[in-house]
C-alpha atoms as a PDB file:
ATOM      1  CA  UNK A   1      -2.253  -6.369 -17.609  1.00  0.00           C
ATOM      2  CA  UNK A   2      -0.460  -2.965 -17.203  1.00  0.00           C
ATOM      3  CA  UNK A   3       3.073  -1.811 -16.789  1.00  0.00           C
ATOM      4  CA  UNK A   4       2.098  -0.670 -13.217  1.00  0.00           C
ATOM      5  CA  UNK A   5      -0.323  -3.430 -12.512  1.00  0.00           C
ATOM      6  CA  UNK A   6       2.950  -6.414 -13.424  1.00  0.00           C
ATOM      7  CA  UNK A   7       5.436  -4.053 -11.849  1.00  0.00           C
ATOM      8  CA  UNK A   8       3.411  -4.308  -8.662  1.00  0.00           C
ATOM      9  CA  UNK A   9       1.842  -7.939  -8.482  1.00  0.00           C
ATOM     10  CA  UNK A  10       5.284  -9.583  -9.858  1.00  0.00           C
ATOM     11  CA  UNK A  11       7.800  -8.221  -7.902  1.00  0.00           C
ATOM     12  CA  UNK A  12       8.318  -6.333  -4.982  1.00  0.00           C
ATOM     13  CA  UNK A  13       9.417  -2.892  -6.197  1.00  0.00           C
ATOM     14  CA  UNK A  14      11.768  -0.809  -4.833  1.00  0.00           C
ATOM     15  CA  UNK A  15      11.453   2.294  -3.377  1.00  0.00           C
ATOM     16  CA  UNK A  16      12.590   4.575  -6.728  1.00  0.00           C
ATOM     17  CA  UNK A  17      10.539   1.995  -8.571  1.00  0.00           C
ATOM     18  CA  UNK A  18       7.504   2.468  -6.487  1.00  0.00           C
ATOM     19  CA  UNK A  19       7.798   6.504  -6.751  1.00  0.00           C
ATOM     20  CA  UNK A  20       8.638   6.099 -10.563  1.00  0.00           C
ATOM     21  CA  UNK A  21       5.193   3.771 -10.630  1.00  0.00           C
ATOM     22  CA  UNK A  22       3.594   6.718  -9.151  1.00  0.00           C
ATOM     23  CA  UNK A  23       4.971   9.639 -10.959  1.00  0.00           C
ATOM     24  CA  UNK A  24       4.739   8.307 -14.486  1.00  0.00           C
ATOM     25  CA  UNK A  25       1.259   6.703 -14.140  1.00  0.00           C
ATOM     26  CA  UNK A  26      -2.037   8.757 -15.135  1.00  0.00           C
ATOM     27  CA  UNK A  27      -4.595   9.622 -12.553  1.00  0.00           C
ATOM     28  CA  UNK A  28      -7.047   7.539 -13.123  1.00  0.00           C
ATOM     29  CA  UNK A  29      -4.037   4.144 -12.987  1.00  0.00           C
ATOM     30  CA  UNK A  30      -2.986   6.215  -9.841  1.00  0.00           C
ATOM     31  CA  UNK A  31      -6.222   6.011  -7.765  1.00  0.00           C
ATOM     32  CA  UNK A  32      -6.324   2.338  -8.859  1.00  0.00           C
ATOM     33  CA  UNK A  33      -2.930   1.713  -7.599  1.00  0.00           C
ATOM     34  CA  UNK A  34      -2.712   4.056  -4.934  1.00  0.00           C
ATOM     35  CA  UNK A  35      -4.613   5.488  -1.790  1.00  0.00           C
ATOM     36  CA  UNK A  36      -4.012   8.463   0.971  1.00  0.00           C
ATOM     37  CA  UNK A  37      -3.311   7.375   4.631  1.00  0.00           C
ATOM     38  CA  UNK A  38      -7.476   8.674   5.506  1.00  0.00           C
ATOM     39  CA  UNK A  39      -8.532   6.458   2.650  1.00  0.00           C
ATOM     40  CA  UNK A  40      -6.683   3.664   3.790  1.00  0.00           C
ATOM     41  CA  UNK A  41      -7.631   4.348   8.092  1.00  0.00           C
ATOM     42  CA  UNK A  42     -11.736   4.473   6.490  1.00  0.00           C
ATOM     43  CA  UNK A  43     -10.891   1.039   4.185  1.00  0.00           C
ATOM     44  CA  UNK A  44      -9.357  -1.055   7.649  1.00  0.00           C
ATOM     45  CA  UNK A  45     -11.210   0.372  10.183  1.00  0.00           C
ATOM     46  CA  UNK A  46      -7.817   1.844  12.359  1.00  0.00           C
ATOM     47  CA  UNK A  47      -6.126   5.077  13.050  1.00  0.00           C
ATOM     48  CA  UNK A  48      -4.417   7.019  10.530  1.00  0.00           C
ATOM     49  CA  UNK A  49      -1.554   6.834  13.213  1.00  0.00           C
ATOM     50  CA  UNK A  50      -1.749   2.975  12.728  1.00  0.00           C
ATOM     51  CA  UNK A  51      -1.497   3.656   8.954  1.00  0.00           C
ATOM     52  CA  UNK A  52       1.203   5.404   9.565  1.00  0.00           C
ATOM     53  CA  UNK A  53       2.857   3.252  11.670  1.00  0.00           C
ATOM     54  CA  UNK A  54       2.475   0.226   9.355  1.00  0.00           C
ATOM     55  CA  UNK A  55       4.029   2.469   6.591  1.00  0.00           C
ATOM     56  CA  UNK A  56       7.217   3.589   8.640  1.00  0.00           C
ATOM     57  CA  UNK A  57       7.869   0.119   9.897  1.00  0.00           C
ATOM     58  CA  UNK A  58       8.026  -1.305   6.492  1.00  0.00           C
ATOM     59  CA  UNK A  59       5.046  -3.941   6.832  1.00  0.00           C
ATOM     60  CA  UNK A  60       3.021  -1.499   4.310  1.00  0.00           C
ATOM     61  CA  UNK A  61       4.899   0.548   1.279  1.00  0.00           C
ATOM     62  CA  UNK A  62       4.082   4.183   0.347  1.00  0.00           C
ATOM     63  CA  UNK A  63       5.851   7.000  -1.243  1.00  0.00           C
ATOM     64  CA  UNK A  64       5.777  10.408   0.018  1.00  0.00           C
ATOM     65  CA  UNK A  65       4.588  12.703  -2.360  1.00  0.00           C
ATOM     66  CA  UNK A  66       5.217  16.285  -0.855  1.00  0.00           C
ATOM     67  CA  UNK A  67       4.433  15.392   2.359  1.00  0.00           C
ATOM     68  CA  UNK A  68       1.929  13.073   2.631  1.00  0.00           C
ATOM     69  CA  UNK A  69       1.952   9.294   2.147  1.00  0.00           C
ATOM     70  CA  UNK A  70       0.596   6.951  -1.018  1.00  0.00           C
ATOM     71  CA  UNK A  71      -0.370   3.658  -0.105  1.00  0.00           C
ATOM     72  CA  UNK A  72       0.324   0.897  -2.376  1.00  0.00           C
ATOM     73  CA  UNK A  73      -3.334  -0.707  -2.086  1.00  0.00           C
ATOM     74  CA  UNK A  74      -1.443  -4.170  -2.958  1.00  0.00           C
ATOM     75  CA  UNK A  75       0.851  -3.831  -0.697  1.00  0.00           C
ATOM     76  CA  UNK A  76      -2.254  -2.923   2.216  1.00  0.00           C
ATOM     77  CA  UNK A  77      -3.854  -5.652   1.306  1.00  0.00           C
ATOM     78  CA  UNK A  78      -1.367  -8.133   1.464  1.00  0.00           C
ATOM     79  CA  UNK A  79      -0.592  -7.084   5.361  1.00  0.00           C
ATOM     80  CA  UNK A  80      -4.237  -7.065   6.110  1.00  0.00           C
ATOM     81  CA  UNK A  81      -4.402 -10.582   5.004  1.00  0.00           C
ATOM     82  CA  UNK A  82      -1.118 -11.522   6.712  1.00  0.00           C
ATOM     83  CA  UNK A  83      -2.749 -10.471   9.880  1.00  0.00           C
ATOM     84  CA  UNK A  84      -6.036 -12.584   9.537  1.00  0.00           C
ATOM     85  CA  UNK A  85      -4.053 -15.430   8.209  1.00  0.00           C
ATOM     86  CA  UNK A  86      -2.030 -15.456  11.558  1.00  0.00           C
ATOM     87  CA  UNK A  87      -4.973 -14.251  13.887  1.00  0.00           C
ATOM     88  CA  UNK A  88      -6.987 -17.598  12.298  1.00  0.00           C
ATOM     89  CA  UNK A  89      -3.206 -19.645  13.463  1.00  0.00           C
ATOM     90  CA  UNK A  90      -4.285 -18.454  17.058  1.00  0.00           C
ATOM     91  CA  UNK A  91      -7.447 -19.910  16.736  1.00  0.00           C
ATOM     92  CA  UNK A  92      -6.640 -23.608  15.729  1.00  0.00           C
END
């Protein structure tokens, strides 16, 4: 296990933490860890807007690199699971 990959699964980073993460890690660790709001709209199936929505409301985290967003994949996937786990509570 990595730096980033610990740093990300063990705790919940802060926001200098999570732009250090993505500044000091090598490309190849950053499209691991990391994913553009389009990537992320294609991967769920919703809007970019919804991305972007999800990001600003703090249930997804990102950094803003110039002046676009990077999506901590972790951090998408845990909300996307969230929301099935509670959509399945509906259903029982």
């Amino acid at each position: 296990m990595t730096n980033t990959t610990s740093l990300v699964e063990t705790s919940h980073p802060t926001d200098a933490e999570l732009l250090s993460l993505y500044l000091s890690s090598p490309p190849a660790v950053r499209q691991k860890t990391f994913m553009t709001t389009a990537r992320a709209a294609e991967f769920t199936g919703v809007s970019m807007r919804a991305i972007q929505f999800w990001i600003e409301s703090g249930a997804v985290r990102a950094v803003v690199v110039g002046r676009k967003y990077r999506i901590l994949i972790q951090s998408l996937r845990e909300h996307i699971e969230d929301q099935a786990s509670r959509r399945d509570g509906y259903r029982n």
